[in-house]
Protein backbone atom coordinates (compact mmCIF):
# COMPACT_ATOMS: atom_id res chain seq x y z
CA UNK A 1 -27.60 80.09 11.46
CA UNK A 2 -25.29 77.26 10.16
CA UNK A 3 -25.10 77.45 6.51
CA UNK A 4 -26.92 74.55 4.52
CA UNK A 5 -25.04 72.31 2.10
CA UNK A 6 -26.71 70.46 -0.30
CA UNK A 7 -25.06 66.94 -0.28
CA UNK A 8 -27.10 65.27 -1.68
CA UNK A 9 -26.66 66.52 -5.60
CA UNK A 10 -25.02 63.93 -7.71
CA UNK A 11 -22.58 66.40 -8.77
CA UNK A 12 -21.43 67.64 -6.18
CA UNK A 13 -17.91 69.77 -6.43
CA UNK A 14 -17.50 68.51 -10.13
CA UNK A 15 -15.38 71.32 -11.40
CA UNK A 16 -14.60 72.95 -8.06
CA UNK A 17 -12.73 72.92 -5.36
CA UNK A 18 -14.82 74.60 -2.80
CA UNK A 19 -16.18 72.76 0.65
CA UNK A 20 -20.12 74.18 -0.12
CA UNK A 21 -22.40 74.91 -2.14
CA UNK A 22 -25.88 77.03 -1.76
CA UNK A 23 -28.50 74.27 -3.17
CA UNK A 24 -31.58 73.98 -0.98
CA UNK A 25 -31.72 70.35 1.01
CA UNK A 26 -34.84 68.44 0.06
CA UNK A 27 -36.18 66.78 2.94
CA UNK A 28 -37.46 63.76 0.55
CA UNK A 29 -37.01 62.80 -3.27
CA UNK A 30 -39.21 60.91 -5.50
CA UNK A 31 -36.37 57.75 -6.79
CA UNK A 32 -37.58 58.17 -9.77
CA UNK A 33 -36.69 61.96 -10.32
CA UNK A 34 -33.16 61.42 -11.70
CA UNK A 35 -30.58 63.91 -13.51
CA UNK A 36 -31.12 64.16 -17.24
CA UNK A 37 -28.01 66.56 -17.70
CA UNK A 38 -24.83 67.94 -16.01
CA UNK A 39 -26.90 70.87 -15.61
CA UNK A 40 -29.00 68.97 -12.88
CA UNK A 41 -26.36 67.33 -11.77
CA UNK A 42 -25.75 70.29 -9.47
CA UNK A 43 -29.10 70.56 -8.23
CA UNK A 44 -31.32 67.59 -7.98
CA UNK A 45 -30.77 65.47 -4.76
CA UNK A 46 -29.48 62.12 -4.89
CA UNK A 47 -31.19 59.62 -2.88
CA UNK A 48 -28.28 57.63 -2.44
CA UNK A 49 -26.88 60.45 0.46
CA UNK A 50 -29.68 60.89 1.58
CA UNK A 51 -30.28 57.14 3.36
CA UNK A 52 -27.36 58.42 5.60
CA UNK A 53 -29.94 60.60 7.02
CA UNK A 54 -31.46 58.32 8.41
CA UNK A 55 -28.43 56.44 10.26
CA UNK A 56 -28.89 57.83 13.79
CA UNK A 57 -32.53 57.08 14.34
CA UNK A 58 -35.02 55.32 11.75
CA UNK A 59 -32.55 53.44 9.90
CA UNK A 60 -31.43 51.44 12.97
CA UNK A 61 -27.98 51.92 12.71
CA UNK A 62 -26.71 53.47 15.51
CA UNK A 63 -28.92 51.53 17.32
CA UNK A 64 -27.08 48.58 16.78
CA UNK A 65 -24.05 49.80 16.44
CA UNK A 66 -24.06 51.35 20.79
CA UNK A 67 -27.00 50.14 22.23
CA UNK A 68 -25.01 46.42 21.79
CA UNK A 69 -21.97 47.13 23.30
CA UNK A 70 -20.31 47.98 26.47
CA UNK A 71 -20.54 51.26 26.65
CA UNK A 72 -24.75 52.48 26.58
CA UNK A 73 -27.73 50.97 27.43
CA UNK A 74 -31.42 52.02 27.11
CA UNK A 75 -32.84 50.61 30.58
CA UNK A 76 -36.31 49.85 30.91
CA UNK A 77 -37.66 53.02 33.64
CA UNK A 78 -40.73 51.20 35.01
CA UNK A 79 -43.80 51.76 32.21
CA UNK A 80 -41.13 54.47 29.98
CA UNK A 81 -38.96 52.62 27.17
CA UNK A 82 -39.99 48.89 27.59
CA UNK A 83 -41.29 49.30 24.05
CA UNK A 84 -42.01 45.23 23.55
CA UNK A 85 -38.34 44.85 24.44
CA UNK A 86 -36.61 46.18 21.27
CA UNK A 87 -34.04 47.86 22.98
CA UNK A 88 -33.41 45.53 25.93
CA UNK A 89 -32.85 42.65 23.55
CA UNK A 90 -29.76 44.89 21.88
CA UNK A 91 -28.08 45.20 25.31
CA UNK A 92 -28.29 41.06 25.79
CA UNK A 93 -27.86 40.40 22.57
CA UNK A 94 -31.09 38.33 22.50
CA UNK A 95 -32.00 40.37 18.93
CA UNK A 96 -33.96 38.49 16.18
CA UNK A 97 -34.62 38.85 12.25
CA UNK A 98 -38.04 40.97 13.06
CA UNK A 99 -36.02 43.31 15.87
CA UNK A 100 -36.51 47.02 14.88
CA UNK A 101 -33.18 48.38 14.55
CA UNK A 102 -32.20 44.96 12.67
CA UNK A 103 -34.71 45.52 10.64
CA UNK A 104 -34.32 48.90 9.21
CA UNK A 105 -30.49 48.98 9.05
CA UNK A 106 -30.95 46.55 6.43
CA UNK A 107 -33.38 48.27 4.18
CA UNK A 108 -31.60 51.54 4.34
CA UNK A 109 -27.89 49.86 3.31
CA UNK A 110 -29.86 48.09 0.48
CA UNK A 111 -31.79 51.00 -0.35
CA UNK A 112 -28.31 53.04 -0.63
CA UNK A 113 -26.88 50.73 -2.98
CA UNK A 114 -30.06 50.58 -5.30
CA UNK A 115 -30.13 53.98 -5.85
CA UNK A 116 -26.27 54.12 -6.41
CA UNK A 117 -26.77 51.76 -9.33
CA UNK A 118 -29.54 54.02 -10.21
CA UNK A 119 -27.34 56.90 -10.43
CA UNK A 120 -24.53 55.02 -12.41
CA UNK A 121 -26.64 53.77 -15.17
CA UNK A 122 -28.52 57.07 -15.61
CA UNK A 123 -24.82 59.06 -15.26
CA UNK A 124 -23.21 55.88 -17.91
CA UNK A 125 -26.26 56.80 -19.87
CA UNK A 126 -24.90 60.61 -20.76
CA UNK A 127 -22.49 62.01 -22.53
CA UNK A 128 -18.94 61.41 -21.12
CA UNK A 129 -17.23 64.00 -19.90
CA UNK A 130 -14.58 64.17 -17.05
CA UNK A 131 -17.48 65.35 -14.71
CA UNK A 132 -19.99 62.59 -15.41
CA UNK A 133 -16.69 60.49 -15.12
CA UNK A 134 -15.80 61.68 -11.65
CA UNK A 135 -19.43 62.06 -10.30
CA UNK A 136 -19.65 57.94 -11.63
CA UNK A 137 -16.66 57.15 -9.80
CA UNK A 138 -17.74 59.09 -6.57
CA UNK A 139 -20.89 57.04 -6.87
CA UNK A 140 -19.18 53.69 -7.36
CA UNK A 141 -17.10 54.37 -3.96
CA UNK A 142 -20.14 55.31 -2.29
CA UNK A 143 -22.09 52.94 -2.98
CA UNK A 144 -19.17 50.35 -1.63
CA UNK A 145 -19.58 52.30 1.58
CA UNK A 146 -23.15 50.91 1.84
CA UNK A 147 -21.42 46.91 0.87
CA UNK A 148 -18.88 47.65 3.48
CA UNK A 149 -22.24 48.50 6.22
CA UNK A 150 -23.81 45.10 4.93
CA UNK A 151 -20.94 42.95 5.02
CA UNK A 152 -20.27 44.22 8.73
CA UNK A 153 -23.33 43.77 9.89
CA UNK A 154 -24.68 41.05 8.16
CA UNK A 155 -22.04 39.24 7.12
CA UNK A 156 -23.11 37.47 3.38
CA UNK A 157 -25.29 39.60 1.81
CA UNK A 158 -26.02 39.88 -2.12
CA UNK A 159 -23.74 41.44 -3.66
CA UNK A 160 -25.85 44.11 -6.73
CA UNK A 161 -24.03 46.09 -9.35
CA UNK A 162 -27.03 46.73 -11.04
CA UNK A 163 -30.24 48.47 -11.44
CA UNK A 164 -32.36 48.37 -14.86
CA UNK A 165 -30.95 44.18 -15.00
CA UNK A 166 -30.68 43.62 -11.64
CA UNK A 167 -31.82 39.65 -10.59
CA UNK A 168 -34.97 39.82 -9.35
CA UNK A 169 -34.05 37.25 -6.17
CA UNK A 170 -30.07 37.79 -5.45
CA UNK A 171 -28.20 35.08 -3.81
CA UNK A 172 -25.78 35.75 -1.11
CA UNK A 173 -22.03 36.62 -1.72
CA UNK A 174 -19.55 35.13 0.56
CA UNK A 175 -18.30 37.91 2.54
CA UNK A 176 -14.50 37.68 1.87
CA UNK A 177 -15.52 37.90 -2.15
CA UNK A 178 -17.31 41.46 -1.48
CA UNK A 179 -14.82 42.66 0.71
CA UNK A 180 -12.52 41.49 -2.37
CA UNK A 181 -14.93 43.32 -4.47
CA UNK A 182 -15.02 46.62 -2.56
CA UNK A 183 -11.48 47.25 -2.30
CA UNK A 184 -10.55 47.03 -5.30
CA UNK A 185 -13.17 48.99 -6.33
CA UNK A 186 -12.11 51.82 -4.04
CA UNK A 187 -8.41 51.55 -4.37
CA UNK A 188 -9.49 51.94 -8.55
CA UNK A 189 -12.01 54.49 -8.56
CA UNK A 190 -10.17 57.03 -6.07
CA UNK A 191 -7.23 57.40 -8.78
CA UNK A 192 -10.36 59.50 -10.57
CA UNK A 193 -11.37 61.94 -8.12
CA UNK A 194 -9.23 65.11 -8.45
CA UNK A 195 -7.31 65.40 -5.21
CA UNK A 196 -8.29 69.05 -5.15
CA UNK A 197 -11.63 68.61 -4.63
CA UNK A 198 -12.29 68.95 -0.98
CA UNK A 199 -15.72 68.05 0.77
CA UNK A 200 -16.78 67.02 4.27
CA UNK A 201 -20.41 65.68 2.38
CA UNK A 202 -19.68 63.98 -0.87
CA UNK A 203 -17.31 61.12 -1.53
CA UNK A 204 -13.25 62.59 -1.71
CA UNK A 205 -10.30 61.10 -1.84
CA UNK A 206 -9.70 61.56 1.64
CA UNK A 207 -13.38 59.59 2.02
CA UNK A 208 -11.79 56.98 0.24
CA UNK A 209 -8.73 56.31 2.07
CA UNK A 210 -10.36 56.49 5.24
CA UNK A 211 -12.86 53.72 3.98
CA UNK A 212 -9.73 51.65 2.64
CA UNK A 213 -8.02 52.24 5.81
CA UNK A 214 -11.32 51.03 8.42
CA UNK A 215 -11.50 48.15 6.06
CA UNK A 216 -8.13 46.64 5.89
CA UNK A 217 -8.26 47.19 9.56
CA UNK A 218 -11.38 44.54 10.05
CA UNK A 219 -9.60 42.89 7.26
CA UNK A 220 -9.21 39.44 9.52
CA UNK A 221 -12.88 39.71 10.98
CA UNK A 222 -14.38 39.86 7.67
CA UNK A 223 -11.85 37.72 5.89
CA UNK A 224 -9.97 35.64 8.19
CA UNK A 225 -6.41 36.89 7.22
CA UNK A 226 -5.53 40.01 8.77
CA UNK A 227 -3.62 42.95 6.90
CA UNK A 228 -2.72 45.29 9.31
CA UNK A 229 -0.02 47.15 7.30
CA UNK A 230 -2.75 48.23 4.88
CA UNK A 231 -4.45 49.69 6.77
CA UNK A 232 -1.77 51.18 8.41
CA UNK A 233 -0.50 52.87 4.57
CA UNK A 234 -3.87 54.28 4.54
CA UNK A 235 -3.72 55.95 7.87
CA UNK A 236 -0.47 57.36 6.73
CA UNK A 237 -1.91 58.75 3.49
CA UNK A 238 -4.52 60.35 5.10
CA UNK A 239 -2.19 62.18 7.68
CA UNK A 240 -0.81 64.19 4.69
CA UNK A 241 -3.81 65.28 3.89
CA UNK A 242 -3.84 68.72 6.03
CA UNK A 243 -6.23 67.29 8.74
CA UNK A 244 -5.33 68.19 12.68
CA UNK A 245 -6.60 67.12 16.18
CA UNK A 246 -8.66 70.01 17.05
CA UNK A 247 -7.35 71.89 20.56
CA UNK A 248 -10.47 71.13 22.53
CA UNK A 249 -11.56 67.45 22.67
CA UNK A 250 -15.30 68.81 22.56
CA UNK A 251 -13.95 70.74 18.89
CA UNK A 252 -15.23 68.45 16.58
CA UNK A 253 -18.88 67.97 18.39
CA UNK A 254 -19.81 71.63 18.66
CA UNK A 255 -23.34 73.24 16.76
CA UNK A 256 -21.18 74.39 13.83
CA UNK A 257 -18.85 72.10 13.42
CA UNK A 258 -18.86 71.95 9.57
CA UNK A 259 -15.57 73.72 9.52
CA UNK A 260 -13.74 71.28 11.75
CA UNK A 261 -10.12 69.95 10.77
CA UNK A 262 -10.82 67.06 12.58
CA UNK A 263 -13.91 66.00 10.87
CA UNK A 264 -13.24 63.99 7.60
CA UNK A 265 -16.71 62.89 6.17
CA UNK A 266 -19.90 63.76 8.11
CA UNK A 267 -24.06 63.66 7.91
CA UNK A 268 -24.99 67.44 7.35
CA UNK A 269 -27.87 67.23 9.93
CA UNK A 270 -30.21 70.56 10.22
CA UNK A 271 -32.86 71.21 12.88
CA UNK A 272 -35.07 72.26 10.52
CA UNK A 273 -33.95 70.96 6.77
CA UNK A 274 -32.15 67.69 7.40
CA UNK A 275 -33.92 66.20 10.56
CA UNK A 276 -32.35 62.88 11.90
CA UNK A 277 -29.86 63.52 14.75
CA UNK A 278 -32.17 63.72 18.08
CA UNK A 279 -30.02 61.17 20.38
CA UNK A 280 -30.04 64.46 22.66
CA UNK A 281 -33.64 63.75 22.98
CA UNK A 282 -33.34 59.97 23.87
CA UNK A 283 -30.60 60.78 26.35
CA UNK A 284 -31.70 63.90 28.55
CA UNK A 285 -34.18 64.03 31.17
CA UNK A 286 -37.50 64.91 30.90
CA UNK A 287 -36.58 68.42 32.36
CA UNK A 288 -33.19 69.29 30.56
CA UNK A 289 -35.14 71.70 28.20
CA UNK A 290 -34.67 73.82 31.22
CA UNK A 291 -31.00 73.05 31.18
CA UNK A 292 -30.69 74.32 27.79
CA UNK A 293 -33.92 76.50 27.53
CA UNK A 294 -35.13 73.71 24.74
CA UNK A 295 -38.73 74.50 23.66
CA UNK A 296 -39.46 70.87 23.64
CA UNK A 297 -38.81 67.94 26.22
CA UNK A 298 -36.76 65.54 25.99
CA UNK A 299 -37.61 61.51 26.50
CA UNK A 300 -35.41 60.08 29.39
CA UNK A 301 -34.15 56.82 28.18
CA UNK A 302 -30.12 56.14 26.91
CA UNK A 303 -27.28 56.17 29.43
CA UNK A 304 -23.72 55.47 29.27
CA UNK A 305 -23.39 52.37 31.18
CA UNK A 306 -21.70 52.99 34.87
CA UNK A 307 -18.36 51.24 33.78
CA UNK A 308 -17.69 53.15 30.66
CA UNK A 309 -18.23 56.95 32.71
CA UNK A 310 -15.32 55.40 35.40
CA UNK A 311 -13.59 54.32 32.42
CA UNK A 312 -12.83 58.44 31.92
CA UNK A 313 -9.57 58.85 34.71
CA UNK A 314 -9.75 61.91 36.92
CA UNK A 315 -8.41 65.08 34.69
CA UNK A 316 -9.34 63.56 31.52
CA UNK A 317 -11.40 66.19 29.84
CA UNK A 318 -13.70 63.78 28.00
CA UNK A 319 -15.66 63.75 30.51
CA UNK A 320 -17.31 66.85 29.51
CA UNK A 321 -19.33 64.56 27.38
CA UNK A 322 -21.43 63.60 30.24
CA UNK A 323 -23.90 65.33 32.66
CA UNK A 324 -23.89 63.76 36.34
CA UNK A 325 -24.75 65.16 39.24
CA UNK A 326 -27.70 68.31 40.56
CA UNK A 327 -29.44 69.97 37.18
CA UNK A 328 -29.67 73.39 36.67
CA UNK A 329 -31.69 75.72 34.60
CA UNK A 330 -30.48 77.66 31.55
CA UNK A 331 -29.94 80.57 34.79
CA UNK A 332 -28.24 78.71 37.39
CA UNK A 333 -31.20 77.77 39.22
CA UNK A 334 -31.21 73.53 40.69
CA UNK A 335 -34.25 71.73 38.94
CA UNK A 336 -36.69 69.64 41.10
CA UNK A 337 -38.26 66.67 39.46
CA UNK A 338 -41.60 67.47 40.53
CA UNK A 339 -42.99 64.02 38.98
CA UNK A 340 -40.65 62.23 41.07
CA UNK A 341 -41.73 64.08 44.48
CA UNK A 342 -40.04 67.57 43.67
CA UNK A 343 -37.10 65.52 44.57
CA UNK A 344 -33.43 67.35 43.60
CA UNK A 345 -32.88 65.80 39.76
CA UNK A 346 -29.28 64.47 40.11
CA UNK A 347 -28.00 62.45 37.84
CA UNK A 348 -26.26 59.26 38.99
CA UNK A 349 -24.09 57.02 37.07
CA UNK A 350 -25.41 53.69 39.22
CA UNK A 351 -27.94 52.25 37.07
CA UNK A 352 -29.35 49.81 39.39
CA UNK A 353 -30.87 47.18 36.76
CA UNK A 354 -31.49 46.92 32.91
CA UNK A 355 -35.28 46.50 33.84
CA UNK A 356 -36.47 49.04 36.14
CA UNK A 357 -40.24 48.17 38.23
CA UNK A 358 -42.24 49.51 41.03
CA UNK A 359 -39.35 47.68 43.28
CA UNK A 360 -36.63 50.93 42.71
CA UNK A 361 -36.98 54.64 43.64
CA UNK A 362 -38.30 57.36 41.91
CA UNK A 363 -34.86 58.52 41.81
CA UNK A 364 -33.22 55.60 40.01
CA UNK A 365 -35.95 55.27 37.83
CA UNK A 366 -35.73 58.67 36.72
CA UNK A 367 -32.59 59.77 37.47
CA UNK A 368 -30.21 56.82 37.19
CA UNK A 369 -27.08 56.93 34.49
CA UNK A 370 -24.62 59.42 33.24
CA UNK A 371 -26.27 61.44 30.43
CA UNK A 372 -24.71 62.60 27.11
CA UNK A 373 -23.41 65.66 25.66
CA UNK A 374 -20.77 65.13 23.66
CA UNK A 375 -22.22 66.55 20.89
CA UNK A 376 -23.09 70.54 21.73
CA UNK A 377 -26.59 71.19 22.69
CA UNK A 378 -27.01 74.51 21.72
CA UNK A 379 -29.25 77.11 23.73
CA UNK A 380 -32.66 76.37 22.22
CA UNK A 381 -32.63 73.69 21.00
CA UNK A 382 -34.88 71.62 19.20
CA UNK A 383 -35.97 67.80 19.19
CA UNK A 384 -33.20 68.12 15.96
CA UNK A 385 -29.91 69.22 16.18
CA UNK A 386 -27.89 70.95 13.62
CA UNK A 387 -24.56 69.60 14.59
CA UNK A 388 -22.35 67.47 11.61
CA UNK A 389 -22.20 64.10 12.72
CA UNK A 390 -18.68 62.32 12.18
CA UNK A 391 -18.42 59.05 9.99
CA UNK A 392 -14.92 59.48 9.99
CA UNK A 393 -12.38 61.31 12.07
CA UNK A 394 -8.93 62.31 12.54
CA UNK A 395 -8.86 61.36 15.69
CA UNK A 396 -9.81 57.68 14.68
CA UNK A 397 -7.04 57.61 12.03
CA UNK A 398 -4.47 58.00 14.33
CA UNK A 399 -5.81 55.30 16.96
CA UNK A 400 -6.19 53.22 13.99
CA UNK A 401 -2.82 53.73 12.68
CA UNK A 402 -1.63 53.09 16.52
CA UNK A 403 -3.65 49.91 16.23
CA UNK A 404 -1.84 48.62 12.86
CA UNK A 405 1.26 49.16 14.58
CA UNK A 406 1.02 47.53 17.72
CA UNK A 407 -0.66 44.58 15.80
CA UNK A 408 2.71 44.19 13.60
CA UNK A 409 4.53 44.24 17.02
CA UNK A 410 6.20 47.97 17.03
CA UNK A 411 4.65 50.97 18.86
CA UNK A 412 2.05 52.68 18.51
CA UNK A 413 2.65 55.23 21.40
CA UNK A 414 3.07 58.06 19.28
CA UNK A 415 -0.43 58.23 17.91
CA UNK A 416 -1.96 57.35 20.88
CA UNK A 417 -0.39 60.52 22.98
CA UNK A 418 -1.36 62.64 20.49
CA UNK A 419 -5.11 61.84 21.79
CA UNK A 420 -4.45 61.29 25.29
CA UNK A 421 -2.62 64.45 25.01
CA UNK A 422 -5.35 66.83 23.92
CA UNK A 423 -7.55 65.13 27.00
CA UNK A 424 -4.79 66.75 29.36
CA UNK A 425 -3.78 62.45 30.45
CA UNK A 426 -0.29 61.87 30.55
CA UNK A 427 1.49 59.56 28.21
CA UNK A 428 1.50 56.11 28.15
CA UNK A 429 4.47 53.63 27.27
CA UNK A 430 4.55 50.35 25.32
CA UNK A 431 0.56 50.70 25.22
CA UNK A 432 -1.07 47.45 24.40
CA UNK A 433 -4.16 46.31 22.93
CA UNK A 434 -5.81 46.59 26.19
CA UNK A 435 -4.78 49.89 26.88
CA UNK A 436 -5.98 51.06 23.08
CA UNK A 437 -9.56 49.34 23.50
CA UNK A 438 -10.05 51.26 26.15
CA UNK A 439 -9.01 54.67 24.46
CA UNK A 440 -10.83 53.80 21.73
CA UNK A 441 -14.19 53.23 23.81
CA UNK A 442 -13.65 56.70 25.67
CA UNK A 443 -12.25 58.93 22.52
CA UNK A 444 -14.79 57.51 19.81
CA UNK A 445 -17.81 57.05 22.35
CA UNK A 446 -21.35 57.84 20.92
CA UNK A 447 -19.79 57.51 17.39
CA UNK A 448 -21.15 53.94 16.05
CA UNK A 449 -17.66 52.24 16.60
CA UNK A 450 -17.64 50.64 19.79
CA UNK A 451 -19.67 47.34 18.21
CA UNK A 452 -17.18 46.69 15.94
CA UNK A 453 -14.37 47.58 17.65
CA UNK A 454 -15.20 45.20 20.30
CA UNK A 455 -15.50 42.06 17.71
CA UNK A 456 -12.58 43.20 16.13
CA UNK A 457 -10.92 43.07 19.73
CA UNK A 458 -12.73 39.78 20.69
CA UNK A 459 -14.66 40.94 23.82
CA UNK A 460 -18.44 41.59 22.02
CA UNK A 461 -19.60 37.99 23.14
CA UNK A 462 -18.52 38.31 27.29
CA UNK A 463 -20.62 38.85 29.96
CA UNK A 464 -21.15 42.41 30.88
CA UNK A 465 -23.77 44.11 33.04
CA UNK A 466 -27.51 42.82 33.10
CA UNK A 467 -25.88 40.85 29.58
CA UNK A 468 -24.81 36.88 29.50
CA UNK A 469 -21.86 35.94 27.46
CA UNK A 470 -23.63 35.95 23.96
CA UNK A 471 -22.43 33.06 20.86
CA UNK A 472 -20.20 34.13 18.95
CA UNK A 473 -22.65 33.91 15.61
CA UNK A 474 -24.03 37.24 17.55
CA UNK A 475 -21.05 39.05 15.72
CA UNK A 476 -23.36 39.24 12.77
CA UNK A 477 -26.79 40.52 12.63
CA UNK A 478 -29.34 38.15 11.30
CA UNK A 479 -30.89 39.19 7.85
CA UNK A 480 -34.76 40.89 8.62
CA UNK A 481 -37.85 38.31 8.42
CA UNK A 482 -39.30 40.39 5.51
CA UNK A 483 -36.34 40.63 3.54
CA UNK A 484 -36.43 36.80 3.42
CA UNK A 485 -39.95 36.95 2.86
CA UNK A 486 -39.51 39.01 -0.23
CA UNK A 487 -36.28 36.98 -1.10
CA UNK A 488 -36.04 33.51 -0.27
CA UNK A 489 -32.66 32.78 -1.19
CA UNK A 490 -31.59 34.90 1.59
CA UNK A 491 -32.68 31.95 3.83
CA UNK A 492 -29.90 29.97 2.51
């Protein structure tokens, strides 16, 4: 059983250099049970973490971040997963400010940065030591991770360095100003962290640069002036670090994955003490328990759109992250779909329409689109996984140093190959920004990038399947109904 790591103490690694340590995980936290000393520091959660929990399913974010681009789609299979048309309306990009996933991914980013300022008043509040000095700085980095979230999303957002004085009714910050804001903050607070202290769960050094590095690299989306080398002296700072490609492209997905080189800064999810990651159970059919002798069964809904699965070239061994074709049970036996007519259940990558009716086949109702396994579904499973879930990766430093590079006109072929390699492709020459796109969308897939990496690209707003080209204000997510409700200079 994978070994539990409490990230969610404020102090995490304060005088250590060790990856773990043996706290419990609290499943919730009252916000107002704070640290009163560096002797709880260790132990009580922070709430501020813990919103990440949150990011693959109830807080919205993935959600928006996949279901909106190119590469999945949640079709509508007759009377399963029409759902008042939340998830149809991310696919055309017909979203409003009372939309589900639009909804929550706002509270939770705001939520994150409340309870940061929480944190660094109480922690401002105590002695200083150098502990309380790092733990402040971690949470000052951290809590620009949520500002970057916001200002990608949402574009102007308020912009809150406070708790106890905080204004009641915030105005919006232009977005340029907090980027401003948030880089400088990093780039500052970073220089405090001891470079020694190594953690895949709490804010690091490494964190930092990879935060610095994603973004100066959406610099000219969220700016207007680009700043590509930046980025690209981030990228390079981070590949001194000790990280490495794992040998299997599947490496950094697997059940206990906590020990990967590859992964930088992941969500610690647990099956049974940090619930959140069940995109297994959105994905696989209602009878892939027997696939991987699950004791529960799964819900039959997300699929990789047909053009991103023939996006994966024969031999490229990314494709592993799929299932297509005849099912089988955990012993080798083919599964009938006995709902569907005890027909053979074979997967198909066609998915005929975005809304499925009585007017299509059992089959492509039930059995239409690629399914996903990137991440390891582990004999047993449950409607939880346990598996780390990347917020950054090796892998996406070097495609993003690749990208710097081929954006300042010079080549970014080594960086690339080193990916392409690993997937047993051969390697390319003079790739362009086409070409990278495209390796992007199959070597980050199912990791929350492809969204932004399509704005950042300029292709978000075309037509695509079942999807007309959208405005380009559809870059940005509009702020929720009840937000404004609560705040009405958000309106403005």
């Amino acid at each position: 059983m994978k070994r539990l790591i409490s990230i969610l103490a404020v102090g995490i690694l304060l005088n250590s250099s060790c990856t773990k340590i043996q706290d419990p995980l609290y499943d919730s936290v009252n916000e107002n049970d704070f640290p009163e000393n560096l002797t709880q520091l260790a132990i009580v959660p922070s709430p501020a973490y813990k919103q990440m929990q949150y990011f693959l399913d109830g807080g919205g974010w993935w959600f928006a971040q996949e279901l909106t681009s190119d590469e999945m789609v949640c079709p509508t299979r007759h009377t399963d997963w029409a759902d008042g048309g939340k998830w149809a309306v991310l696919h055309t990009h017909e979203w409003t400010n009372t939309t589900e996933a639009v909804s929550s991914m706002w509270g939770n980013f705001i939520d994150g940065t409340r309870f940061a300022n929480k944190i660094i008043e109480r922690l401002q509040e105590l002695p200083q030591t150098e502990s309380s000095i790092i733990s402040i700085s971690k949470m000052k980095i951290l809590r620009s991770y949520y500002y970057y979230l916001l200002i990608d999303n949402y574009g102007d957002v308020p912009y809150v360095t406070k708790f106890k004085d905080a204004v009641a009714e915030p105005e919006k910050e232009p977005r340029a100003t907090i980027f401003n804001n948030i880089t400088q903050e990093i780039a500052k607070e970073l220089q405090v962290i001891p470079i020694a202290q190594i953690s895949k769960y709490s804010v690091t050094r490494a964190m930092a640069y990879s935060l610095l590095a994603k973004l100066y690299l959406n610099s000219e989306v969220y700016t207007g002036t680009p700043q590509w080398e930046k980025a690209g002296k981030y990228c390079d700072t981070l590949m001194t670090l000790g990280y490495a490609l794992e040998p299997n492209a599947l490496g950094p997905f697997i059940t206990m994955n906590e020990n990967s080189t590859e992964n930088i800064w992941t969500i610690p999810f647990d099956e049974d003490k940090f619930k959140g990651f069940n995109l297994h159970m959105r994905t696989l059919h209602y009878n892939s328990n027997l696939t991987f002798d699950m004791p529960v069964g799964p819900w039959n809904g997300f699929a990789v759109t047909e053009s991103h699965y023939n996006s994966y070239p024969l031999g490229d061994k990314r494709k592993g992250y799929f299932l297509v074709g005849q099912q089988y049970d955990i012993g080798g036996k083919p599964i009938n779909d006995v709902a569907a007519g005890n027909l053979p259940l074979i997967f198909n990558p066609y998915i005929p329409k975005l809304i499925m009716d009585a007017s299509n086949t059992p089959e492509e109702i039930r059995m239409s689109g690629a399914r996903v396994v990137k991440f390891e579904i582990k004999k047993g499973a449950k409607a939880d996984l346990s598996n780390d879930f990347p917020i950054f990766r090796y892998a996406d430093i070097l495609l993003m140093k690749a990208e710097a590079e081929i954006r300042q006109g010079r080549s970014g072929d080594e960086w690339v190959n080193m990916i392409r390699e690993r997937a047993g492709l051969n390697d390319l020459s003079g790739v362009t920004l086409t070409q990278l796109l495209e390796e992007r969308g199959r070597e980050m897939f199912w990791e929350a990038h492809r969204r932004q990496d399509q704005i950042r690209f300029g292709t978000f707003n075309e037509e695509g399947w079942y999807k007309p080209a959208s405005d380009p204000s559809r870059k940005i997510f509009p702020i929720p109904q009840w937000a404004v409700d609560v705040n009405p200079n958000l309106a403005k």
